[in-house]
C-alpha atoms as a PDB file:
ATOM      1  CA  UNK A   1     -25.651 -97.856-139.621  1.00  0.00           C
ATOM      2  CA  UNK A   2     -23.142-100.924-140.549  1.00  0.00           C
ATOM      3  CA  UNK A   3     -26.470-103.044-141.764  1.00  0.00           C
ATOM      4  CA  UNK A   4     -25.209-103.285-145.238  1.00  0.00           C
ATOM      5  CA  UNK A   5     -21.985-104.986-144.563  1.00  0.00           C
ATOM      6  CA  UNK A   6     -24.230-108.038-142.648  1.00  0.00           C
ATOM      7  CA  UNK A   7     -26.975-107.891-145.500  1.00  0.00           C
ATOM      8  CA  UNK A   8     -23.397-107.950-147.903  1.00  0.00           C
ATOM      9  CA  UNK A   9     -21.983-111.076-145.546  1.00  0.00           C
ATOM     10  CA  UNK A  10     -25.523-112.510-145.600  1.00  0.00           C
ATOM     11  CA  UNK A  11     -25.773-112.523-148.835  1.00  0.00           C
ATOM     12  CA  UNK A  12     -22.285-113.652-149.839  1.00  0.00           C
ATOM     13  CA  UNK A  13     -21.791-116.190-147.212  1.00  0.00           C
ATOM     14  CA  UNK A  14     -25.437-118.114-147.442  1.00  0.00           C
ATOM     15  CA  UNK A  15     -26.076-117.559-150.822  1.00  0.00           C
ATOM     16  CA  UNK A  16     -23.428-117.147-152.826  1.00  0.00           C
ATOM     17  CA  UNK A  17     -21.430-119.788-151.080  1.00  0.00           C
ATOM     18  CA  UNK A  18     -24.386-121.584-149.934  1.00  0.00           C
ATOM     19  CA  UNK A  19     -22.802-122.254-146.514  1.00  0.00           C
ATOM     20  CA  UNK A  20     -25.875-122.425-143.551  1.00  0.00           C
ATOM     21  CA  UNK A  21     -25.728-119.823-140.999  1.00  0.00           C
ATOM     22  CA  UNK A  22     -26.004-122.430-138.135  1.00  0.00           C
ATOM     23  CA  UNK A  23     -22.633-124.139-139.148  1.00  0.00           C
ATOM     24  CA  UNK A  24     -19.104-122.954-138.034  1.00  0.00           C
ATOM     25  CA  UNK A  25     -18.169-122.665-141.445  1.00  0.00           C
ATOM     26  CA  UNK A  26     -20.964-120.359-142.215  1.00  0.00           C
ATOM     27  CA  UNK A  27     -20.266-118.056-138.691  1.00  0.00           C
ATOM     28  CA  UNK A  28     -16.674-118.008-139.740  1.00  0.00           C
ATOM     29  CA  UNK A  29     -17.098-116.859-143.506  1.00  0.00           C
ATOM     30  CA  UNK A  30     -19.855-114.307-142.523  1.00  0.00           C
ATOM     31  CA  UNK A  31     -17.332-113.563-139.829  1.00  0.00           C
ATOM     32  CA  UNK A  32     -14.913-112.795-142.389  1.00  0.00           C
ATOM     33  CA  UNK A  33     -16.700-111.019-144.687  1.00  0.00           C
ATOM     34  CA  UNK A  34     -18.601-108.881-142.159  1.00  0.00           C
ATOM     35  CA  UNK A  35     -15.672-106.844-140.666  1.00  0.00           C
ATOM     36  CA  UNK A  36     -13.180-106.911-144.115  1.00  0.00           C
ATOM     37  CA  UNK A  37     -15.423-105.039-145.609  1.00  0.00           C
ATOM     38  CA  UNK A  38     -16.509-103.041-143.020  1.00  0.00           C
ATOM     39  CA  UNK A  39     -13.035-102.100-141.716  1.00  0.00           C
ATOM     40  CA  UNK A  40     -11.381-101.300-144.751  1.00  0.00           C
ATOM     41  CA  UNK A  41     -14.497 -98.944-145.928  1.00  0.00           C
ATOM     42  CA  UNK A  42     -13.899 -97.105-142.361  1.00  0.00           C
ATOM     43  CA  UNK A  43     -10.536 -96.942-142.697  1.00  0.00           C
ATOM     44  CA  UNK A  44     -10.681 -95.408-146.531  1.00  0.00           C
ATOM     45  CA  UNK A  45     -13.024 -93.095-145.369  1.00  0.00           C
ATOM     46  CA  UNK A  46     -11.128 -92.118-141.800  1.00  0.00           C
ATOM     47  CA  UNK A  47      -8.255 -92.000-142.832  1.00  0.00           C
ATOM     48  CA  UNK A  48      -8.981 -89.396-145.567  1.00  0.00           C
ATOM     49  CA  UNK A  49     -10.872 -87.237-143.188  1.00  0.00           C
ATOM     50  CA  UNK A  50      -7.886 -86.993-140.684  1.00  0.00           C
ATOM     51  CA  UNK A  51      -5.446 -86.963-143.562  1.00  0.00           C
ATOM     52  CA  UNK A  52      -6.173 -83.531-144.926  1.00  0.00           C
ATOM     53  CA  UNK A  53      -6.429 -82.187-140.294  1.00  0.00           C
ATOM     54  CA  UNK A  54      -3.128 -84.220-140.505  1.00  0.00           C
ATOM     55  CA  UNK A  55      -1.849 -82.181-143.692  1.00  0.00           C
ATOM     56  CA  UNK A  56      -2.073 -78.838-140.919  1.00  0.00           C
ATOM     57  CA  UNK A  57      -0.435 -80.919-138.099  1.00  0.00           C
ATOM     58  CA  UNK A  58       3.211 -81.951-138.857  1.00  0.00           C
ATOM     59  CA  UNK A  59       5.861 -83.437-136.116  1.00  0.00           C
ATOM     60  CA  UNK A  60       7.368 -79.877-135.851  1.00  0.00           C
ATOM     61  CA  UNK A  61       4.255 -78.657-134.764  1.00  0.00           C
ATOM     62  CA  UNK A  62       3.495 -81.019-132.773  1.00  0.00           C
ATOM     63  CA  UNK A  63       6.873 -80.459-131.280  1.00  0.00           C
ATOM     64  CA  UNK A  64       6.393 -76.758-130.733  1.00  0.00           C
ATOM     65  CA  UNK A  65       2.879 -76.822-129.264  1.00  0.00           C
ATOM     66  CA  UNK A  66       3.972 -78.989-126.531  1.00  0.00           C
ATOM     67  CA  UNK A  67       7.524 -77.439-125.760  1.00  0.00           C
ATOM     68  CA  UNK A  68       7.296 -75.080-122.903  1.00  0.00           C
ATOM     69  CA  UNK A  69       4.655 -76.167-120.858  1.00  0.00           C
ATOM     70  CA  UNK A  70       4.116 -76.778-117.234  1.00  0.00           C
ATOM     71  CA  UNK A  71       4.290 -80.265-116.560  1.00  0.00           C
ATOM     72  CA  UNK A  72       0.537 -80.183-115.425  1.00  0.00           C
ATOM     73  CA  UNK A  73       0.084 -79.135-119.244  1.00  0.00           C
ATOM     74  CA  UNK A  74       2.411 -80.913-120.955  1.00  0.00           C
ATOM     75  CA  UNK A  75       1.845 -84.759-120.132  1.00  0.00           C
ATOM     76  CA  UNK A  76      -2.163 -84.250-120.672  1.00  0.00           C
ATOM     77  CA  UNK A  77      -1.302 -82.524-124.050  1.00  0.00           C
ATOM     78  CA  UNK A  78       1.437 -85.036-124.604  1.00  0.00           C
ATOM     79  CA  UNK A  79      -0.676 -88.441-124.413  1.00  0.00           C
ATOM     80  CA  UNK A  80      -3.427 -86.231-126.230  1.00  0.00           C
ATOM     81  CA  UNK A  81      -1.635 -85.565-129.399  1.00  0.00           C
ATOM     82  CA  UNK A  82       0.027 -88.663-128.940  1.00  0.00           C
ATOM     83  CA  UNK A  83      -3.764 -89.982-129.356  1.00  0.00           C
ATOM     84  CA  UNK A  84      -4.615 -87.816-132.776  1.00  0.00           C
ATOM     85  CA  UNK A  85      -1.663 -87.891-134.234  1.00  0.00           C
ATOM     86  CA  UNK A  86      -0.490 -91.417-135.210  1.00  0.00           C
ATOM     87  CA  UNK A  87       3.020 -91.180-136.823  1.00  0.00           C
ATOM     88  CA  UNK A  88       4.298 -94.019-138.175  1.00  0.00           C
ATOM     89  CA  UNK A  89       7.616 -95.775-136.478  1.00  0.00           C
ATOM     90  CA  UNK A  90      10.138 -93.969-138.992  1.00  0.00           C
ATOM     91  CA  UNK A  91       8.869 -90.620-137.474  1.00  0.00           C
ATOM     92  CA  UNK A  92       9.596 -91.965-133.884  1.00  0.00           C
ATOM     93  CA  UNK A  93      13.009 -91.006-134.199  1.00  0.00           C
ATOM     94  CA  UNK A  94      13.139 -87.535-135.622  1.00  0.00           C
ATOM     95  CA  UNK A  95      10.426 -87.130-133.480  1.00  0.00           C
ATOM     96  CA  UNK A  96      11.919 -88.711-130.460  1.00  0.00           C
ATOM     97  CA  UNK A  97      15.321 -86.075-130.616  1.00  0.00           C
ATOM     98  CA  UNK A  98      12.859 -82.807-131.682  1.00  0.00           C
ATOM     99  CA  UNK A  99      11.015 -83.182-128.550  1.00  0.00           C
ATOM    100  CA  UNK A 100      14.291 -83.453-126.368  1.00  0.00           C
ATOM    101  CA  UNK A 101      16.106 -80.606-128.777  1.00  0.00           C
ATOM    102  CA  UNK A 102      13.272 -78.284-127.596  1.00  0.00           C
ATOM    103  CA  UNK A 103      13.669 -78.741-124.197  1.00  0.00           C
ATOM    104  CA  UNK A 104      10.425 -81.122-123.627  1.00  0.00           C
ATOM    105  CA  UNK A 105      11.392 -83.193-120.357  1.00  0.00           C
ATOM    106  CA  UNK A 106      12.004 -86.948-121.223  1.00  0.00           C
ATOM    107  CA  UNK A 107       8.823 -88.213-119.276  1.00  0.00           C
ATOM    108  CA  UNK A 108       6.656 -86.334-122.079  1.00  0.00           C
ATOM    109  CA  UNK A 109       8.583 -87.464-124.628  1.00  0.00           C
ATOM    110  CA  UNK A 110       8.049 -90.929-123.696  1.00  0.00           C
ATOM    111  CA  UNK A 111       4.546 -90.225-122.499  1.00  0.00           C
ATOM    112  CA  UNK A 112       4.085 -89.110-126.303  1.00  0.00           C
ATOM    113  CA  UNK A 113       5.673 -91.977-127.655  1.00  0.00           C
ATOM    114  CA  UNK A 114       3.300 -94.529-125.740  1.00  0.00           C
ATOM    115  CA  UNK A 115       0.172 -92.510-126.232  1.00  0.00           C
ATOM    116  CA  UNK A 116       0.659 -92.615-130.499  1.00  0.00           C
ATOM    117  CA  UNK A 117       0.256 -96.246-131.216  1.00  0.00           C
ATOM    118  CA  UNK A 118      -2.081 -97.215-128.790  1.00  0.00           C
ATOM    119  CA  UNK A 119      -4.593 -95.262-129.535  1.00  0.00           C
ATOM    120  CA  UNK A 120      -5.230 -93.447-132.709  1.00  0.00           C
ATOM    121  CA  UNK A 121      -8.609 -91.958-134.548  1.00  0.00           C
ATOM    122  CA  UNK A 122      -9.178 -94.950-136.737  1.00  0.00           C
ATOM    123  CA  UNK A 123      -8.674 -98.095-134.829  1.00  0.00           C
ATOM    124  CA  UNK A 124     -11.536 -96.273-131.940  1.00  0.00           C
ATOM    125  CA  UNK A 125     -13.938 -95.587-134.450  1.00  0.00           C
ATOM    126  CA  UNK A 126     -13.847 -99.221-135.918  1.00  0.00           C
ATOM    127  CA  UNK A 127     -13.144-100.423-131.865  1.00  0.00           C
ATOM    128  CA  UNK A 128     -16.273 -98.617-131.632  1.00  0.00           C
ATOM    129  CA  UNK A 129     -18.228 -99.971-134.786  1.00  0.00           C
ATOM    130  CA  UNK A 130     -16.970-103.325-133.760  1.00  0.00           C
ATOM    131  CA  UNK A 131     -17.770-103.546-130.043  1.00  0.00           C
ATOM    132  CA  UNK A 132     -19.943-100.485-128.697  1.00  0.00           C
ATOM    133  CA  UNK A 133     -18.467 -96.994-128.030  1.00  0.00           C
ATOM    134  CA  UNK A 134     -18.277 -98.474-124.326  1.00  0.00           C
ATOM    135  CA  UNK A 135     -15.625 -99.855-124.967  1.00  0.00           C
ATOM    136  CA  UNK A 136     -13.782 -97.986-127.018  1.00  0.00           C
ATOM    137  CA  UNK A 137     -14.386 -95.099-124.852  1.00  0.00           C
ATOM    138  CA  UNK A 138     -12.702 -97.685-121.965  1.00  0.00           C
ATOM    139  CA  UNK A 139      -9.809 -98.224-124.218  1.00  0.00           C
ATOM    140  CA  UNK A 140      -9.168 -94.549-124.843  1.00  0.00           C
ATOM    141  CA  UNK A 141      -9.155 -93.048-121.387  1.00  0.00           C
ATOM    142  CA  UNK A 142      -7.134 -96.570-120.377  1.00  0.00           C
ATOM    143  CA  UNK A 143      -4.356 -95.493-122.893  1.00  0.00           C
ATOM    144  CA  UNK A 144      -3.726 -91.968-121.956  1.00  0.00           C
ATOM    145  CA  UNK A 145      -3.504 -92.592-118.432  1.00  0.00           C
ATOM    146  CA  UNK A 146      -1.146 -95.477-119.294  1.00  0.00           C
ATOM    147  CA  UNK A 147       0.673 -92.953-121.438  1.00  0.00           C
ATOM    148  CA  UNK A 148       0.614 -90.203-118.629  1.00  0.00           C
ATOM    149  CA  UNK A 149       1.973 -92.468-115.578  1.00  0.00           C
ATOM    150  CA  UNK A 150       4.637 -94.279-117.969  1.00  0.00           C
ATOM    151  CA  UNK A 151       6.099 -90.663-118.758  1.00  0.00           C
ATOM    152  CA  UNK A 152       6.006 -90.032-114.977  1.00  0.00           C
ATOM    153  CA  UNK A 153       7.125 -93.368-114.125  1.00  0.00           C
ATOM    154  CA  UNK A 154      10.322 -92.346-116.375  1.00  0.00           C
ATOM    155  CA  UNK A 155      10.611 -89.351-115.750  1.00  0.00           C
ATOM    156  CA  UNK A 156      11.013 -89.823-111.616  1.00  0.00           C
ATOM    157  CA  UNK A 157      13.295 -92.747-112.170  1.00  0.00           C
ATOM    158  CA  UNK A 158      15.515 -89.844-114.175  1.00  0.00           C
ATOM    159  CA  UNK A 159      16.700 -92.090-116.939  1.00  0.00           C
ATOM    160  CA  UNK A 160      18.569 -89.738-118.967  1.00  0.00           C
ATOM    161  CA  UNK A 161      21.331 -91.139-119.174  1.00  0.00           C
ATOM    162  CA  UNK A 162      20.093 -94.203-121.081  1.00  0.00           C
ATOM    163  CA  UNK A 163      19.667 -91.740-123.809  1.00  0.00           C
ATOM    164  CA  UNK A 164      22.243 -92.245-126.374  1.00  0.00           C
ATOM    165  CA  UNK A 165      24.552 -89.471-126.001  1.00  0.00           C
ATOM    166  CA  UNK A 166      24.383 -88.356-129.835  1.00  0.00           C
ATOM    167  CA  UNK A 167      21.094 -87.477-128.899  1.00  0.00           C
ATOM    168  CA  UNK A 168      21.520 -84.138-126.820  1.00  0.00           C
ATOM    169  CA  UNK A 169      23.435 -82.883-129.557  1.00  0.00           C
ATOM    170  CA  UNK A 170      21.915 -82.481-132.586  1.00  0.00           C
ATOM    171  CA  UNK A 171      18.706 -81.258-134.083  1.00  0.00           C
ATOM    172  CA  UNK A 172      15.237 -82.763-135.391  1.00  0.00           C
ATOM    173  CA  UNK A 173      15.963 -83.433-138.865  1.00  0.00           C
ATOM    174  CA  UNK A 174      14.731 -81.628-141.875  1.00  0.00           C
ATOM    175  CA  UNK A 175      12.910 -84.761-143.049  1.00  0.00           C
ATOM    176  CA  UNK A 176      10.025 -84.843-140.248  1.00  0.00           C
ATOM    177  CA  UNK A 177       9.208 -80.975-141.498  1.00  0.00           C
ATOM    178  CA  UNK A 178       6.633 -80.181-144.376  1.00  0.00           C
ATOM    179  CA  UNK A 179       5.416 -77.324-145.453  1.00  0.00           C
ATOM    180  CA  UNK A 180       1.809 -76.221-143.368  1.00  0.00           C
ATOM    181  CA  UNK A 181       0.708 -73.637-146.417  1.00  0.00           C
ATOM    182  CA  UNK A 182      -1.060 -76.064-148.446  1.00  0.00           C
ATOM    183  CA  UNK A 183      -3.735 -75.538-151.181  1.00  0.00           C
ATOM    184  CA  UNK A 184      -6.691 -77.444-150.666  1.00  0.00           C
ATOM    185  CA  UNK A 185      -6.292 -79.927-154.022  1.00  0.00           C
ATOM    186  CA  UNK A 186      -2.771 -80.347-152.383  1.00  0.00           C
ATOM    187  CA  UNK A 187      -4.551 -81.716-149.000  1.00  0.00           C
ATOM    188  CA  UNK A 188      -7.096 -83.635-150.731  1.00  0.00           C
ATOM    189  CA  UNK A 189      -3.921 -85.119-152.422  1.00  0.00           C
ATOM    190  CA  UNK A 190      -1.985 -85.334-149.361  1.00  0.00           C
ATOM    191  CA  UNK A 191      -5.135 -87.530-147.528  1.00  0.00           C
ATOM    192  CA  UNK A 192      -5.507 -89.517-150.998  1.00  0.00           C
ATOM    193  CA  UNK A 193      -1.970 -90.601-150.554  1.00  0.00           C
ATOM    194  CA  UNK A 194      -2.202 -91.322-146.444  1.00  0.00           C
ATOM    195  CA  UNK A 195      -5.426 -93.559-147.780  1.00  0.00           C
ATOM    196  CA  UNK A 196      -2.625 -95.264-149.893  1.00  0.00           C
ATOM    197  CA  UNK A 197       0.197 -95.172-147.439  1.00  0.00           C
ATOM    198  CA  UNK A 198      -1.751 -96.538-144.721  1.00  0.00           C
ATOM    199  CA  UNK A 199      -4.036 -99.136-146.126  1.00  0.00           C
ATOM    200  CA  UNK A 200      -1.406-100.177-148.401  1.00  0.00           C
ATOM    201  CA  UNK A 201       1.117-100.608-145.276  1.00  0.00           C
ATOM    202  CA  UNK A 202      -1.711-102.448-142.917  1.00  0.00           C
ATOM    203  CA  UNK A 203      -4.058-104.334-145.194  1.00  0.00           C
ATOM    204  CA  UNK A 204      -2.442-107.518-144.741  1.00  0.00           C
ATOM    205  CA  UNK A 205      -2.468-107.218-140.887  1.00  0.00           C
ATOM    206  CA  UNK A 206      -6.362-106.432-140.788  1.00  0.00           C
ATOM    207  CA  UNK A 207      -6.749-109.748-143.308  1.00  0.00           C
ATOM    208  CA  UNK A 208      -4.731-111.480-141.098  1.00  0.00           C
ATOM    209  CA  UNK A 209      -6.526-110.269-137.616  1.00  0.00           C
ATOM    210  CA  UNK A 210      -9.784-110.608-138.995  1.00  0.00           C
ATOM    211  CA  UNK A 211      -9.249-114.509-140.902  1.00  0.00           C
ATOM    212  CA  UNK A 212      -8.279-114.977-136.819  1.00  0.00           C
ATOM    213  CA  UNK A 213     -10.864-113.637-135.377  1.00  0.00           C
ATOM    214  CA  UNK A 214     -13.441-115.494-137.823  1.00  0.00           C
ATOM    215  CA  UNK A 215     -11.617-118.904-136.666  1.00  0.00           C
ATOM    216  CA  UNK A 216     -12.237-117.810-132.790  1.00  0.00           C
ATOM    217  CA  UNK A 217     -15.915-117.052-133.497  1.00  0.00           C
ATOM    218  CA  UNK A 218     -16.638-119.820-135.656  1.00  0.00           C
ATOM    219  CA  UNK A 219     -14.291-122.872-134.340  1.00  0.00           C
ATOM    220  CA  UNK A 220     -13.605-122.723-130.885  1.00  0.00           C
ATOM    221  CA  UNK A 221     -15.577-123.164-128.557  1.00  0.00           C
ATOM    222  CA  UNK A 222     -16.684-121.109-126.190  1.00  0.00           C
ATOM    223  CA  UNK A 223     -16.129-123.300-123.488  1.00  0.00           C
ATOM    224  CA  UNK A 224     -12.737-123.441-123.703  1.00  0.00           C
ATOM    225  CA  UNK A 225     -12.794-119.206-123.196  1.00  0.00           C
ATOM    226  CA  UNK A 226     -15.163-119.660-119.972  1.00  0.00           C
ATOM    227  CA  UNK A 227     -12.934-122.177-118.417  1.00  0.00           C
ATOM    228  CA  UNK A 228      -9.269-120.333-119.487  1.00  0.00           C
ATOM    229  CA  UNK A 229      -9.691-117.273-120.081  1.00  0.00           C
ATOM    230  CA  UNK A 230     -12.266-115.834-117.402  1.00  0.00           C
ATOM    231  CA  UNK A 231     -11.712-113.197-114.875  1.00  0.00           C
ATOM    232  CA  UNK A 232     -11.558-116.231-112.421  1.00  0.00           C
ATOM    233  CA  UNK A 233      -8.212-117.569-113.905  1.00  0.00           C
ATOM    234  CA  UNK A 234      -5.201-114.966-112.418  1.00  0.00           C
ATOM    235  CA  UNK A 235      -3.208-115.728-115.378  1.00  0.00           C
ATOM    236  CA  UNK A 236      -5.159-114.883-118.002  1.00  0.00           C
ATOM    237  CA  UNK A 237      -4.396-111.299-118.046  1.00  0.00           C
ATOM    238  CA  UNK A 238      -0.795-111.687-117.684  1.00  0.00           C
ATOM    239  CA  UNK A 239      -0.846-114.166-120.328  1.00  0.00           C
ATOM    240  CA  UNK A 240      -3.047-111.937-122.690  1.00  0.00           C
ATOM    241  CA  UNK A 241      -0.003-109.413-122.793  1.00  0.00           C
ATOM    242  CA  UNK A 242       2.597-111.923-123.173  1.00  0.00           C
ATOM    243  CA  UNK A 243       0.711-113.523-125.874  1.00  0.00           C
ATOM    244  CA  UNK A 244       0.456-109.787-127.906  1.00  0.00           C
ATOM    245  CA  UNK A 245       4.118-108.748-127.106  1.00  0.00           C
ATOM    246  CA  UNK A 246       5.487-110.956-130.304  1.00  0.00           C
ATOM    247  CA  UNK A 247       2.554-110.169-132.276  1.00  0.00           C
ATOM    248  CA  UNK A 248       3.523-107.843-135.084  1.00  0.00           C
ATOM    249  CA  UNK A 249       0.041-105.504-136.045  1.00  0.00           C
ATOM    250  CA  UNK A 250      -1.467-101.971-134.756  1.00  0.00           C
ATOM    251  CA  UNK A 251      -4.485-101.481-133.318  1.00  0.00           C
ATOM    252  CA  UNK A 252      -7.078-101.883-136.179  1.00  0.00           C
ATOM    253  CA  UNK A 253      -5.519-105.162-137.364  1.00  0.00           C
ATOM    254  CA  UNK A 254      -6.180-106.762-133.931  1.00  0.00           C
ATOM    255  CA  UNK A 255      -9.725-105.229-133.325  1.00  0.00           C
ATOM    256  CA  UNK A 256     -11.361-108.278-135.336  1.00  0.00           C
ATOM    257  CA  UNK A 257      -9.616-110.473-132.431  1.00  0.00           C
ATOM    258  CA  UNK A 258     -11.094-108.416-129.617  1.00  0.00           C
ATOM    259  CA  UNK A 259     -14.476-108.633-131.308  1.00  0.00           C
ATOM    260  CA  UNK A 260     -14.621-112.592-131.861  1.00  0.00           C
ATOM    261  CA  UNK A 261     -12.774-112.851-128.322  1.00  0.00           C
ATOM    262  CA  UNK A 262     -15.231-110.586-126.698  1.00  0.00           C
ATOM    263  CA  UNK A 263     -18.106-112.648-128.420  1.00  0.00           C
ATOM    264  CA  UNK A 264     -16.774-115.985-126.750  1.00  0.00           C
ATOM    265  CA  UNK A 265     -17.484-113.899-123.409  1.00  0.00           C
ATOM    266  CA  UNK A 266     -13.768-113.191-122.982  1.00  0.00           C
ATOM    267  CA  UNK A 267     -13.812-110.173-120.372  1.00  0.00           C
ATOM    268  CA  UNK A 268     -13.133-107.086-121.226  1.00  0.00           C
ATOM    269  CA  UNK A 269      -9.711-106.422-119.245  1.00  0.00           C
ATOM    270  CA  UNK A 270      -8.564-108.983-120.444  1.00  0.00           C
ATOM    271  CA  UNK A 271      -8.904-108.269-124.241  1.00  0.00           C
ATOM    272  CA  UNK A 272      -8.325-104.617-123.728  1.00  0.00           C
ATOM    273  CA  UNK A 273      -4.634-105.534-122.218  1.00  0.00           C
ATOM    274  CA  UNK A 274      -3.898-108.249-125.029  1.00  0.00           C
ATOM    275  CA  UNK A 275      -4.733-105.071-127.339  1.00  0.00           C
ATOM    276  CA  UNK A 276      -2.790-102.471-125.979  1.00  0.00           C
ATOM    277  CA  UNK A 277      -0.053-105.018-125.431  1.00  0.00           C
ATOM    278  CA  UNK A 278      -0.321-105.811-129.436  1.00  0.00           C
ATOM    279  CA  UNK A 279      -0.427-102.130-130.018  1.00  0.00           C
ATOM    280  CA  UNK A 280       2.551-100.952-127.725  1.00  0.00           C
ATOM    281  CA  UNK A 281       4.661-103.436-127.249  1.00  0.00           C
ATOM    282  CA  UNK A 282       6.286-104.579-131.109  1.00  0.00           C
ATOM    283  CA  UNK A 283       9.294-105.650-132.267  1.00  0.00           C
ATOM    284  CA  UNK A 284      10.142-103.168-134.663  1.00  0.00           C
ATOM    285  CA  UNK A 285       9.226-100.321-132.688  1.00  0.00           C
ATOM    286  CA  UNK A 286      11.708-100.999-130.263  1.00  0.00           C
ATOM    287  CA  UNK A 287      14.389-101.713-133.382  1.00  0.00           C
ATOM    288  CA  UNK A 288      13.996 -98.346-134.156  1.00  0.00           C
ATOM    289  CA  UNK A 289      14.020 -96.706-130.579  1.00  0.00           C
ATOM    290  CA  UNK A 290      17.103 -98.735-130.288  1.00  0.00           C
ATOM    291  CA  UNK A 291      19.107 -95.563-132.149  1.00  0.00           C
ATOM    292  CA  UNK A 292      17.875 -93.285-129.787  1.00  0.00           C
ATOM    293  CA  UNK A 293      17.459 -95.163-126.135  1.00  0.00           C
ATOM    294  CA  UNK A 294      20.297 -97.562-124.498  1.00  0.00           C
ATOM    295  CA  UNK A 295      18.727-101.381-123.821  1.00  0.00           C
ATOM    296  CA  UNK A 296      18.404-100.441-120.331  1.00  0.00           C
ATOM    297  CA  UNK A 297      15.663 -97.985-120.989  1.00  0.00           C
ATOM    298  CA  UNK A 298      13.704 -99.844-123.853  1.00  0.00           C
ATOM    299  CA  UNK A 299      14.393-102.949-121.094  1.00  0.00           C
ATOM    300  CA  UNK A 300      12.549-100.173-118.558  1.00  0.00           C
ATOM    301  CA  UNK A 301      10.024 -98.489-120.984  1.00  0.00           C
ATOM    302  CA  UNK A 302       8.725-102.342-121.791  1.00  0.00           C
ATOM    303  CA  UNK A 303       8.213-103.573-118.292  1.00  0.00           C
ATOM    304  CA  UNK A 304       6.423-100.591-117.700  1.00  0.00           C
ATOM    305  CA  UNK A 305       4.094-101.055-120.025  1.00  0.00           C
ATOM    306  CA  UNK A 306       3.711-104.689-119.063  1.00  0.00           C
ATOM    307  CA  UNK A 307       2.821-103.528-115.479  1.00  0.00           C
ATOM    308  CA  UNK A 308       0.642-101.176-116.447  1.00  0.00           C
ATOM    309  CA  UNK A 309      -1.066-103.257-119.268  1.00  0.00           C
ATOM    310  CA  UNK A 310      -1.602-106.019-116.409  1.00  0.00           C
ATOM    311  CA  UNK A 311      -3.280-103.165-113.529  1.00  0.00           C
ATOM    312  CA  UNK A 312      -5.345-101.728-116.524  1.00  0.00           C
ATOM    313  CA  UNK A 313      -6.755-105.518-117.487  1.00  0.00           C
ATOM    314  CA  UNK A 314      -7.572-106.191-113.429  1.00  0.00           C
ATOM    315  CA  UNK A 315      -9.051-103.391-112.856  1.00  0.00           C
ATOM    316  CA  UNK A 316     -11.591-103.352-115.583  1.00  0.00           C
ATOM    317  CA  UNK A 317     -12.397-106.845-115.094  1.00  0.00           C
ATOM    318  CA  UNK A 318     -13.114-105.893-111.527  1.00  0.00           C
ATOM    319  CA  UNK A 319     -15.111-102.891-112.798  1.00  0.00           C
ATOM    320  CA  UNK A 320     -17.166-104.173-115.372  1.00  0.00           C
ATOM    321  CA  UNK A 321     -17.641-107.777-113.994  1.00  0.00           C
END
């Protein structure tokens, strides 16, 4: 299926460039080549298709579709539009005080909240294209049960009160609304522009990920991965999710990392935890939660994930060894 982006590296890496396959340069550049092309034609083409299901699925929706629900309900439905519906950080917000304005209990919200950037339609189907649907399937169910005991984690520990108070008094703004009744050259527009909005906003990231995962898989050796990074080593996985907590990039941008890392023999658990930990864990997302949570809870909400990120990368190492 994905044979013309390696006879496309092949071709531009060996003879174009005249580099020889056997040399690091050559892995590196055919590397390189290989997954740019082949990630940004999947995301074009992705993100077009779930632009114009995403044109009939707005935050309000969402927000009414999970408010008033049983718990039993609520947290599965949470983490699973969480999963489908990627909103960018400047709808976490809006989103964030809708869900609490409707009466959705605070360990959804946040269940929702850890469920959207972790996992998302694109970044499995090129997790999948790049490394087997094994493990992207892995990834997926290891996200929404992160998502689903997080919210519960939260919601038991009744943190409300790190909420900032402005919060439980005013309503989801008219800015995360738009309009469902579309015509169809309006969706087609609407998923033209999310092709624009999204690539445009992550291209550099994927270039970045991927011109680091072409120096893993053609520089270092894999040596230094067996002796370091192996299940053997009890700080490897710990140190995976350290490593991706300052790490500024979503989940496709560090896919072409988990594929050259996963080459090198790096196990699974512990790539999947550096990923989520890139994914969840970011810098600006928490700048922007900051107007909505007190530093107690974003202190709470991150060393949750950190424990969780940690189990999930032991246990699959244990499980797929």
């Amino acid at each position: 299926m994905f044979t013309i982006f390696t006879l496309l590296a092949d071709w531009l890496a060996y003879d174009f460039f005249g580099l020889e396959a056997s040399s690091r340069l050559g892995e590196a550049v055919h590397f390189f080549v290989e997954d740019v092309s082949k990630i940004f034609v999947l995301l074009a083409l992705i993100v077009f298709a779930i632009g114009v299901f995403r044109s009939m699925l707005t935050p309000e929706r969402v927000r009414k579709i999970v408010a008033g629900r049983s718990r039993a309900v609520s947290y599965p439905m949470a983490v699973g539009l969480g999963a489908v519906t990627p909103f960018c950080s400047c709808s976490s917000v809006p989103l964030f005080i809708g869900f609490l304005e409707a009466g959705i209990p605070l360990g959804v919200t946040m269940a929702f909240l850890i469920a959207s950037p972790m996992i998302n339609e694109v970044a499995v189907v090129v997790l999948a294209a790049a490394v087997g649907w094994k493990v992207a399937l892995v990834y997926v169910v290891a996200g929404l049960a992160v998502g689903v005991l997080g919210g519960l984690f939260v919601e038991v520990l009744k943190l409300e009160k790190w909420v900032e108070e402005y919060v439980w008094k005013i309503r989801m703004g008219e800015a995360a609304i738009r309009k469902t009744s579309m015509s169809l050259k309006a969706r087609l527009a609407f998923a033209w522009g999310q092709v624009r909005e999204i690539v445009g906003r992550i291209w550099l990231y994927v270039l970045i990920g991927v011109a680091l995962g072409a120096v893993l898989h053609g520089f270092v050796p894999q040596s230094f991965f067996t002796s370091y990074a192996s299940s053997a080593n009890p700080f490897a996985v710990p140190l995976a999710v350290l490593v991706g907590i300052p790490l500024y990039s979503n989940a496709t941008g560090v896919i072409p990392v988990v594929e050259a890392l996963m080459g090198k023999g790096v196990p699974v658990g512990t790539v999947l935890a550096l990923m989520m930990s890139v994914a969840a864990i970011s810098l600006p997302e928490m700048i922007i939660l900051r107007k909505v949570l007190k530093p107690q809870l974003i202190g709470t909400f991150t060393g949750i994930l950190f424990v969780a990120f940690i189990a999930v990368g032991f246990l699959f190492n244990a499980l797929l060894a």
